[in-house]
Protein backbone atom coordinates (compact mmCIF):
# COMPACT_ATOMS: atom_id res chain seq x y z
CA UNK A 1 41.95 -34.06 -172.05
CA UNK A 2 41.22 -36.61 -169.02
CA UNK A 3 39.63 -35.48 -166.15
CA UNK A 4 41.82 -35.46 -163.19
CA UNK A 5 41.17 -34.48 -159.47
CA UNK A 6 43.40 -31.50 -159.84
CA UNK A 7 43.22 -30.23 -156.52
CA UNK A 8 45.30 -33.31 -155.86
CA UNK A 9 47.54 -34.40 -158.35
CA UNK A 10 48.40 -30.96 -158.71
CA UNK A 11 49.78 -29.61 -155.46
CA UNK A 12 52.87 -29.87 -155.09
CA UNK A 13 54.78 -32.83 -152.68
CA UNK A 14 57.13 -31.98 -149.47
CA UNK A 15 58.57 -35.11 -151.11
CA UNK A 16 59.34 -35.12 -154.55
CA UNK A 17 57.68 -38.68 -155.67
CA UNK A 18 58.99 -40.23 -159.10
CA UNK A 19 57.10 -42.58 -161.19
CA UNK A 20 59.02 -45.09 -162.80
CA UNK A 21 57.74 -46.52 -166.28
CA UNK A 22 59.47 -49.51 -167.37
CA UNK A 23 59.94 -53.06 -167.83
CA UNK A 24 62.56 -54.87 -166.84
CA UNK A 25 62.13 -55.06 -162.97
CA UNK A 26 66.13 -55.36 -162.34
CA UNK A 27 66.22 -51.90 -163.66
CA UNK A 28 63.62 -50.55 -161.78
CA UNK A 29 65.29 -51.67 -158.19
CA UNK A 30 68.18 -49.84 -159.26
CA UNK A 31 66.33 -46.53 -159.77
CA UNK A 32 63.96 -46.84 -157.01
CA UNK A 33 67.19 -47.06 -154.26
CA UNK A 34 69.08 -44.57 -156.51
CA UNK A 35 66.02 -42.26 -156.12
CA UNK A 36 65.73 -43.18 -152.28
CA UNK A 37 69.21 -41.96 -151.57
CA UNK A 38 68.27 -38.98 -153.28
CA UNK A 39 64.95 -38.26 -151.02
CA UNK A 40 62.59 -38.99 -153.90
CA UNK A 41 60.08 -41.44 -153.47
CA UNK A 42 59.08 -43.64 -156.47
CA UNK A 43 56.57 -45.57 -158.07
CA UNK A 44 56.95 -48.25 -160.88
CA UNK A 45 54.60 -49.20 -163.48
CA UNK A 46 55.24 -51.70 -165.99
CA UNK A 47 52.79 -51.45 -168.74
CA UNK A 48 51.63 -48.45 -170.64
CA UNK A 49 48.14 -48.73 -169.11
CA UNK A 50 49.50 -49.09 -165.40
CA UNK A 51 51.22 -45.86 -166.26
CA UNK A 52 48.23 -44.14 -167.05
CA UNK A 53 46.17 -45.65 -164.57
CA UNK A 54 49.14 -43.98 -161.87
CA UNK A 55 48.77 -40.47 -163.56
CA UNK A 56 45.34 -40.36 -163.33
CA UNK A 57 45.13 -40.94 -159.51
CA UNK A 58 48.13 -39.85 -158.22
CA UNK A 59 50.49 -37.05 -157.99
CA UNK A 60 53.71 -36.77 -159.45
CA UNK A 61 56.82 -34.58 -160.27
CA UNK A 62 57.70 -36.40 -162.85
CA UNK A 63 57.57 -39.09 -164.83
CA UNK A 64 60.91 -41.37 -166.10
CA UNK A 65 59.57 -43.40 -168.64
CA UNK A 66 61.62 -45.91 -171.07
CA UNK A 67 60.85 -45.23 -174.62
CA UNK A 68 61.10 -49.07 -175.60
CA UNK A 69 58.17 -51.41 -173.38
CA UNK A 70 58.35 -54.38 -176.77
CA UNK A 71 62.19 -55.37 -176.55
CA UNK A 72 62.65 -56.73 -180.06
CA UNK A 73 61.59 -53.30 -181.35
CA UNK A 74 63.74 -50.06 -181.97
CA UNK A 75 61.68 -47.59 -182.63
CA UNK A 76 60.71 -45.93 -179.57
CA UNK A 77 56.96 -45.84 -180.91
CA UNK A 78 55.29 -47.30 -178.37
CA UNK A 79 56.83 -45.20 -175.79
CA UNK A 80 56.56 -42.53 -177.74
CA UNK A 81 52.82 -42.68 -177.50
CA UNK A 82 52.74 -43.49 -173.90
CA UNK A 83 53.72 -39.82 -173.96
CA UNK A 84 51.18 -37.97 -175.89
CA UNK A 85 48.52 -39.63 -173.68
CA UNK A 86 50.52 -38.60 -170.51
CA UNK A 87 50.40 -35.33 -171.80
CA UNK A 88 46.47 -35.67 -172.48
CA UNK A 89 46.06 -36.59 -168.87
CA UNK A 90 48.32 -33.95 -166.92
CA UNK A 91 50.32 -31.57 -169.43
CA UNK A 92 52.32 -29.89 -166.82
CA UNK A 93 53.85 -33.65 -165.83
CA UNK A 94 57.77 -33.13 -166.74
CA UNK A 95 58.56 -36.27 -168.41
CA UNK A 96 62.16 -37.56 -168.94
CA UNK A 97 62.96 -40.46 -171.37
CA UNK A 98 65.15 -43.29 -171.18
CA UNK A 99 66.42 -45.60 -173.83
CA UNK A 100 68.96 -48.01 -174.35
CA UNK A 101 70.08 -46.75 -177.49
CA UNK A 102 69.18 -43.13 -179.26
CA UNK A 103 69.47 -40.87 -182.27
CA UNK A 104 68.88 -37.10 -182.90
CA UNK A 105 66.24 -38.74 -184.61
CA UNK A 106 64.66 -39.80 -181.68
CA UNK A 107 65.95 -37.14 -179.96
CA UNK A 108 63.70 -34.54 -182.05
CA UNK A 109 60.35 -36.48 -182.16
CA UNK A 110 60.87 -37.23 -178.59
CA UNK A 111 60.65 -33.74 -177.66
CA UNK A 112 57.49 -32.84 -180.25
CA UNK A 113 55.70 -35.32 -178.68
CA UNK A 114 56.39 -33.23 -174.80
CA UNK A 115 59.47 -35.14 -173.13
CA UNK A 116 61.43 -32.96 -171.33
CA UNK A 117 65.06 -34.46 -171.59
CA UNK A 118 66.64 -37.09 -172.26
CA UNK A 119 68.64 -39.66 -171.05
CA UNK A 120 70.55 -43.30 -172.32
CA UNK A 121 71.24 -46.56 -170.40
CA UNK A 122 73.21 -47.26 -168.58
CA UNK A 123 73.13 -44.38 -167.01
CA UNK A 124 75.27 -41.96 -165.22
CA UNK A 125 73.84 -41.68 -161.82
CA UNK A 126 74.73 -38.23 -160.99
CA UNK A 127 73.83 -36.99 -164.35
CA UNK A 128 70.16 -38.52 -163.84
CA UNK A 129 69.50 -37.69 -160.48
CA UNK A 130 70.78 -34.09 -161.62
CA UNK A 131 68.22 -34.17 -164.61
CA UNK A 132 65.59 -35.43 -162.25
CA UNK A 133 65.78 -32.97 -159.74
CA UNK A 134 65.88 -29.81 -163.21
CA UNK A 135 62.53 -31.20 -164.35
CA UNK A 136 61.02 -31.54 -160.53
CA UNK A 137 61.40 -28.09 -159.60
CA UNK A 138 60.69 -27.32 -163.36
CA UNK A 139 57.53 -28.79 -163.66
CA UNK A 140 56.59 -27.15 -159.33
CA UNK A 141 57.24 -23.84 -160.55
CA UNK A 142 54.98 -24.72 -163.42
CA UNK A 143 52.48 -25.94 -161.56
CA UNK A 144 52.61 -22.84 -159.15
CA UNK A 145 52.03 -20.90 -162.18
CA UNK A 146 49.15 -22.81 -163.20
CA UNK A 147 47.66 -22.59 -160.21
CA UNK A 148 48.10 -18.45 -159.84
CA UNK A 149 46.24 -18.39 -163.27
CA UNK A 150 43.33 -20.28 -162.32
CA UNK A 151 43.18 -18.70 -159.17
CA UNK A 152 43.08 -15.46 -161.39
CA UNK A 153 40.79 -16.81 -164.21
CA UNK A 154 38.19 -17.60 -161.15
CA UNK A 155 38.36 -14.12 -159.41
CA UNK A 156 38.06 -12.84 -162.86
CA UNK A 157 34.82 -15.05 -163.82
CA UNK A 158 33.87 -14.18 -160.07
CA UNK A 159 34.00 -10.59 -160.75
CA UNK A 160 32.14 -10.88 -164.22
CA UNK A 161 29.12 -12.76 -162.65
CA UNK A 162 28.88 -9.97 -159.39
CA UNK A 163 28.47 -7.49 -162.32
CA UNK A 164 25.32 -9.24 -163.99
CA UNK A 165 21.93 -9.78 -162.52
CA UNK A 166 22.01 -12.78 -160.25
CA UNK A 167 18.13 -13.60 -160.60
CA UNK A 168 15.47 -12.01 -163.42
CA UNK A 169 12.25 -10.41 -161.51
CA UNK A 170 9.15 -12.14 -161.55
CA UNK A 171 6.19 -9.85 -163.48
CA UNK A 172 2.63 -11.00 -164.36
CA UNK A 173 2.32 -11.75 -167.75
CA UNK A 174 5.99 -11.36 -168.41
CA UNK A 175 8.21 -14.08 -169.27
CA UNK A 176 11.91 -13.47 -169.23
CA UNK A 177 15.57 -15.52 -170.01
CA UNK A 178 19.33 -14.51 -170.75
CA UNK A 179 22.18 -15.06 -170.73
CA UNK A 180 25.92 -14.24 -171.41
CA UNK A 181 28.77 -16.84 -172.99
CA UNK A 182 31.63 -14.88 -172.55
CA UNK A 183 34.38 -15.88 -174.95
CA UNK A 184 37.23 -15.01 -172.28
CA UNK A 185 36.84 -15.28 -168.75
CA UNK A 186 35.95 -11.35 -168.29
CA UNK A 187 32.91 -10.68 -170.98
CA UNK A 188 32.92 -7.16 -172.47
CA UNK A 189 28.87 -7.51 -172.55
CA UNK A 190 26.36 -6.14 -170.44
CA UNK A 191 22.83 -6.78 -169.46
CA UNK A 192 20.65 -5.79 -166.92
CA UNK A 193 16.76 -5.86 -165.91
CA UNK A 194 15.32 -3.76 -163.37
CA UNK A 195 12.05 -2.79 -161.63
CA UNK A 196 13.01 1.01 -160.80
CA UNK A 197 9.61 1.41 -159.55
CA UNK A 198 5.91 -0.90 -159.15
CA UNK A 199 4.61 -1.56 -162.46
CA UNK A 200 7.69 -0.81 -164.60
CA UNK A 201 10.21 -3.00 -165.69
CA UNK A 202 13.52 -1.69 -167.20
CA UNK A 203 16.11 -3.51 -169.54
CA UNK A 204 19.38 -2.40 -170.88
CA UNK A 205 22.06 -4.52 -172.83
CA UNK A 206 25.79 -3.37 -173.79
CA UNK A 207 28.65 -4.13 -175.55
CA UNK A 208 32.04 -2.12 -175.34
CA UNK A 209 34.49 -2.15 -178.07
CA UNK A 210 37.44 -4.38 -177.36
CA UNK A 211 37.72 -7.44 -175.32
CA UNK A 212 39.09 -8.90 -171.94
CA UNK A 213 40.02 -6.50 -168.78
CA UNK A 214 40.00 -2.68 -170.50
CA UNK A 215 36.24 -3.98 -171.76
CA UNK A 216 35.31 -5.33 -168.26
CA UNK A 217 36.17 -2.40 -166.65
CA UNK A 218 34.00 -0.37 -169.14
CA UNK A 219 31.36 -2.37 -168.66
CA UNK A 220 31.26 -2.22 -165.04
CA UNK A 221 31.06 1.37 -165.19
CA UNK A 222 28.18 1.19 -167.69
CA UNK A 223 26.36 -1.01 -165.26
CA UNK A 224 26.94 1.34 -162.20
CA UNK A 225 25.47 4.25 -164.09
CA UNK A 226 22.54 2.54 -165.11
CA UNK A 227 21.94 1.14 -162.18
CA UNK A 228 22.24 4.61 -160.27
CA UNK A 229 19.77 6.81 -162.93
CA UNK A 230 16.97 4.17 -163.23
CA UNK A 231 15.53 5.06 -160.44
CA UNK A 232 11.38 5.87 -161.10
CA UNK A 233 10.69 6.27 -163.99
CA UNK A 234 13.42 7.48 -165.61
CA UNK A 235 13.96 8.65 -169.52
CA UNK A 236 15.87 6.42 -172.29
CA UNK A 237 16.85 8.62 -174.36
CA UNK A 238 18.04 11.22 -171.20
CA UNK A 239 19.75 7.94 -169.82
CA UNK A 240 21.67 7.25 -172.88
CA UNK A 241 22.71 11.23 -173.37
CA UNK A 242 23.99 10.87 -169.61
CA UNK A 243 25.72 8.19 -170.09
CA UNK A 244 27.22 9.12 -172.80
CA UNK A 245 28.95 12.04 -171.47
CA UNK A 246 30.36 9.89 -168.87
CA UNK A 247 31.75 7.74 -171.21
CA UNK A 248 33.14 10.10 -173.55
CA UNK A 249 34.80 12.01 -170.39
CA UNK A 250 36.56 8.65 -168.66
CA UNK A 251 37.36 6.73 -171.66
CA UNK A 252 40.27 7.35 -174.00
CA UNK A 253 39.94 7.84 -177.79
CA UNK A 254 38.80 4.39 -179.60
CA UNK A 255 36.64 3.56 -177.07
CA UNK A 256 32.70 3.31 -177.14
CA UNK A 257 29.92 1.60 -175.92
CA UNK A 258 26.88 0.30 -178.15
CA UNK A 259 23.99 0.59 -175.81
CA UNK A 260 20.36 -0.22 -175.78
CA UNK A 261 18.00 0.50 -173.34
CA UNK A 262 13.90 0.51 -172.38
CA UNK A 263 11.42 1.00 -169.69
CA UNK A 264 8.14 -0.96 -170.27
CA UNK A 265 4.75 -0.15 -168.67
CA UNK A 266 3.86 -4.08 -167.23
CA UNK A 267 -0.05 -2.58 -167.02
CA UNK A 268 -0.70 -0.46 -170.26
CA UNK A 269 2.41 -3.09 -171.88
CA UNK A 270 4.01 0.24 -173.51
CA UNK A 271 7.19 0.41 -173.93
CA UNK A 272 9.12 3.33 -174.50
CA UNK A 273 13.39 2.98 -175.34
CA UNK A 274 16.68 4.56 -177.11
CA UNK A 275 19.12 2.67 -179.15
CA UNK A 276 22.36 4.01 -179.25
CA UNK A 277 24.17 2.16 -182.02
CA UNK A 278 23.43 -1.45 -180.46
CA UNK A 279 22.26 -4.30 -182.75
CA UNK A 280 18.23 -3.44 -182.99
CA UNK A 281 16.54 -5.83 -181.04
CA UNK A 282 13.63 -7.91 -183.23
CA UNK A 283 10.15 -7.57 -182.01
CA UNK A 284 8.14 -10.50 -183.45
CA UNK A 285 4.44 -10.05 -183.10
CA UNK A 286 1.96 -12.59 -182.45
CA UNK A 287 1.50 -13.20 -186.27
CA UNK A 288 4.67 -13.35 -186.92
CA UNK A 289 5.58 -9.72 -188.72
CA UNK A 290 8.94 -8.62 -187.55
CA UNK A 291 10.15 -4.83 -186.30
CA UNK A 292 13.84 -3.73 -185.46
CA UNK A 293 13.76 -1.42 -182.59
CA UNK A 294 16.19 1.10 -184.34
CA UNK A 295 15.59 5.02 -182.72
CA UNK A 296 18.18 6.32 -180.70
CA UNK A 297 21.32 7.68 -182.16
CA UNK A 298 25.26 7.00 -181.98
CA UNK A 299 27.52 4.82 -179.76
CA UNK A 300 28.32 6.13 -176.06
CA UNK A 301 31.87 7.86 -175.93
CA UNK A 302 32.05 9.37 -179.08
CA UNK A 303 30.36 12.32 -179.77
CA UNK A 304 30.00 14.56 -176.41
CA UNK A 305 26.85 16.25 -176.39
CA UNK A 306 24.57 13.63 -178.89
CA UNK A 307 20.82 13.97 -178.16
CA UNK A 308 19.11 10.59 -178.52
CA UNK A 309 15.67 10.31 -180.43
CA UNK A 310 13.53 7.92 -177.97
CA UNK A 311 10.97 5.50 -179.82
CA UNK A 312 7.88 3.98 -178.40
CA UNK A 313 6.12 0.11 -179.34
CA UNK A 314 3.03 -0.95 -177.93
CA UNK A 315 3.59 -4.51 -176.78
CA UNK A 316 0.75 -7.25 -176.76
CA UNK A 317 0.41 -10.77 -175.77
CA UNK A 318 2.13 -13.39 -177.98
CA UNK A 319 4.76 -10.76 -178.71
CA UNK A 320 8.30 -12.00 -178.47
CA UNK A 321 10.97 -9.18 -177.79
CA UNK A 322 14.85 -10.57 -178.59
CA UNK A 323 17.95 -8.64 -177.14
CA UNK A 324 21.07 -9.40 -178.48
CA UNK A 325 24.78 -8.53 -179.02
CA UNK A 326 26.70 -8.78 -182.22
CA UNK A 327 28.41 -12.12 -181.09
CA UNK A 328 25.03 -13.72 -182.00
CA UNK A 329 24.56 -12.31 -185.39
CA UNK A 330 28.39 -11.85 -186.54
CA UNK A 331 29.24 -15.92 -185.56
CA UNK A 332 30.76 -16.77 -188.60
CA UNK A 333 31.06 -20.82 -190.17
CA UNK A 334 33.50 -22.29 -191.34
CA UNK A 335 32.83 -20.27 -194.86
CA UNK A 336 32.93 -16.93 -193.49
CA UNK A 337 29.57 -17.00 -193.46
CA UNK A 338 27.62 -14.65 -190.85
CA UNK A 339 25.03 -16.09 -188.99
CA UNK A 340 23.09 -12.46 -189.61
CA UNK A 341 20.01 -11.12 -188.89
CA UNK A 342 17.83 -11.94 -191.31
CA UNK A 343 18.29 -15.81 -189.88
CA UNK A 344 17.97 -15.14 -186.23
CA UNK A 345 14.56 -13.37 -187.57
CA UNK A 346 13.56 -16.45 -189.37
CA UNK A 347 14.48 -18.41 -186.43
CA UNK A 348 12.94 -15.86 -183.45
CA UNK A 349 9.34 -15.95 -185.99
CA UNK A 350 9.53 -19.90 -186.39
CA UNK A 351 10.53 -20.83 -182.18
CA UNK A 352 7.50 -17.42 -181.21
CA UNK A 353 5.29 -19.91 -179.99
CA UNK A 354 8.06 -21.30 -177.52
CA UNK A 355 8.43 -19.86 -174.08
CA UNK A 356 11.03 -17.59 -173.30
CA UNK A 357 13.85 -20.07 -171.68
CA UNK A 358 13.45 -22.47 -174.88
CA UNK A 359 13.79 -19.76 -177.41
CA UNK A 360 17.17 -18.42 -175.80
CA UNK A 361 18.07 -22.21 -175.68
CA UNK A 362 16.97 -23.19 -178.89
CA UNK A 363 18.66 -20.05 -180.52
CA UNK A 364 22.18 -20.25 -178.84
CA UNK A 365 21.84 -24.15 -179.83
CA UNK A 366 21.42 -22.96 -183.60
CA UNK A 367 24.12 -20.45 -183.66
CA UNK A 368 26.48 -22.73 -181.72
CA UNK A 369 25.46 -25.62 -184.86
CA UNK A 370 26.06 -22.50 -187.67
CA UNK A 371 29.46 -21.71 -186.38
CA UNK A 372 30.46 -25.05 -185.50
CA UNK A 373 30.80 -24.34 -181.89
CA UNK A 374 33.59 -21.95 -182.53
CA UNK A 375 32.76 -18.53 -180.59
CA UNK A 376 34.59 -15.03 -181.87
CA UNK A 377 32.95 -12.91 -180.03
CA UNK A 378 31.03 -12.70 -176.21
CA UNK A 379 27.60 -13.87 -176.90
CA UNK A 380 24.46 -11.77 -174.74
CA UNK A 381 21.26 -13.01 -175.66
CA UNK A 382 18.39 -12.07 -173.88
CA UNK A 383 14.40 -12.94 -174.27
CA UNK A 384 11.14 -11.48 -173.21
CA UNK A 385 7.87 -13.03 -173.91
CA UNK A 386 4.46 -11.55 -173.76
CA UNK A 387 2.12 -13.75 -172.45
């Protein structure tokens, strides 16, 4: 579709405006001062490029275009066309065709290809003017619409962004990048990265069952708790059992949380955490060996009173830690293929030389290329190099 300024060509006119696409200039003077009687402005193009040179920078209600620009042709094709890339430009454009003759034939594909009515010469004045003014306040009550759901869309996307970290601390030695590609406009993922106190660094990463608001709302909650029992130096695994009694008690059956979460030493680089049911993180050392950070116990809102096994990794420089949700590892190609773990292993050992920002980058470009750009799932990817 065609970029448009649609701030302006899509608010809607005290005065309905009209453009005219056709031809024969005798018959446009006849609709313009049929129009004017009717308090519609118009404009006239006479070439299927001046009619999508007027859509692009103007506003309009809609659009009365002839179906026929070549006269010693029948078909309709050409105008047909003229439609589909009116439709490209500004799909909520009402179009109305006009033809000197007609068919259900014409009729039908006319309609598959996104006119709105229909309408032969010679025309009946009243019934045009009556079709004219349908499609008008058809296509403003349309574009109200539109405009409710992208105010919507960006409070939602508004709301989604408040709920992540807006900026990544700085810590010697340290060397962090993520991200989130939601696939709707309210992401289901979580991540977070905290100093709760000088010399530690805490990170946590989410992902609740389900998608769009129920899963935002989840989330958010997630991210309040965490936020409120990482203060100090707190406990992953007492964290997780916390939080897991929270969710179990405000969340109805079917609903859990996979949850990861850490709290690493920046001096003595230890690093202790609790995985409850999240995709492992990969820790790729220096050399290259690969570990799955894997102790911790079930998803969050399931079982009420789980106790969480905590683990403990000794980081060291050259180590490159990966954080990740199953939108990373479960993109799929277009043979059903999973992008899977064992290749974002290969691919986190081969890029563990890069810094952090280019790994995240480089990886997100690969998956992307696997899946063919097609996204099932929210993507959270999140990296943390040891330098």
């Amino acid at each position: 579709m065609i970029a448009i300024d649609t701030a302006a060509a899509q608010t809607p006119l005290a005065q309905p405006r009209t453009l005219i696409a056709d031809d024969q200039p005798h018959v446009v003077e006849a609709l313009r001062l049929l129009l004017k009687n009717e308090g519609i402005s118009s404009d006239a193009a006479q070439s299927p490029a001046a009619v999508l040179d007027r859509v692009k920078s103007r506003a309009y209600d809609v659009l009365l275009v002839d179906l026929n620009y070549t006269r010693d042709t029948t078909s309709g094709e050409e105008g047909l066309r003229l439609v589909e890339q009116v439709r490209a430009i500004d799909d909520a454009l009402p179009v109305v065709a006009m033809t000197a003759w007609g068919s259900v034939e014409l009729a039908v594909e006319a309609m598959k290809r996104g006119v709105c009515d229909f309408v032969l010469k010679p025309w009946e004045n009243s019934r045009l003017t009556r079709t004219l003014w349908n499609q008008i306040e058809r296509g403003r009550r349309k574009r109200e619409q539109l405009r409710r759901q992208r105010e919507e869309a960006e409070a939602e996307r508004a709301a989604g962004r408040a709920l992540l970290p807006q900026s990544l601390p700085h810590v010697a030695g340290i060397d962090i990048a993520a991200t989130v590609q939601p696939l709707r406009t309210l992401s289901g993922d979580y991540f977070d990265v905290l100093e709760p106190a000088e010399g530690k660094l805490a990170l946590a990463i989410a992902d609740v069952v389900g998608k769009g608001v129920p899963a935002a709302l989840l989330m958010s909650n997630v991210q309040a708790s965490v936020r409120a029992l990482t203060g100090g130096t707190f406990d992953p695994a007492e964290l997780a059992g916390r939080l897991n009694r929270s969710v179990k008690r405000t969340t109805t059956a079917g609903r859990f949380v996979t949850f990861f979460c850490c709290l690493l030493d920046t001096v003595s680089r230890r690093m202790s955490y609790t995985n409850a049911g999240h995709c492992p993180p990969i820790l790729i050392r220096a050399r290259g060996q690969a570990e799955r950070l894997e102790a911790g116990g079930a998803v969050l809102g399931v079982f009420k009173d789980w106790q969480y096994e905590q683990g403990s990794v000794e980081l060291a420089p050259g180590d490159r830690l990966l954080f990740f949700t199953d939108g990373i590892t479960e993109a799929t190609n277009a043979s059903a293929e999973q992008f899977g773990e064992e290749r974002l292993i290969e691919l986190t050992g081969a890029l563990r030389h890069r810094p952090a920002a280019e790994m995240r980058d480089r990886i997100l470009e690969s998956v992307s290329n696997f899946c063919g750009g097609r996204a099932d799932d929210d993507m959270t990817l999140l990296v943390l190099a040891v330098e």
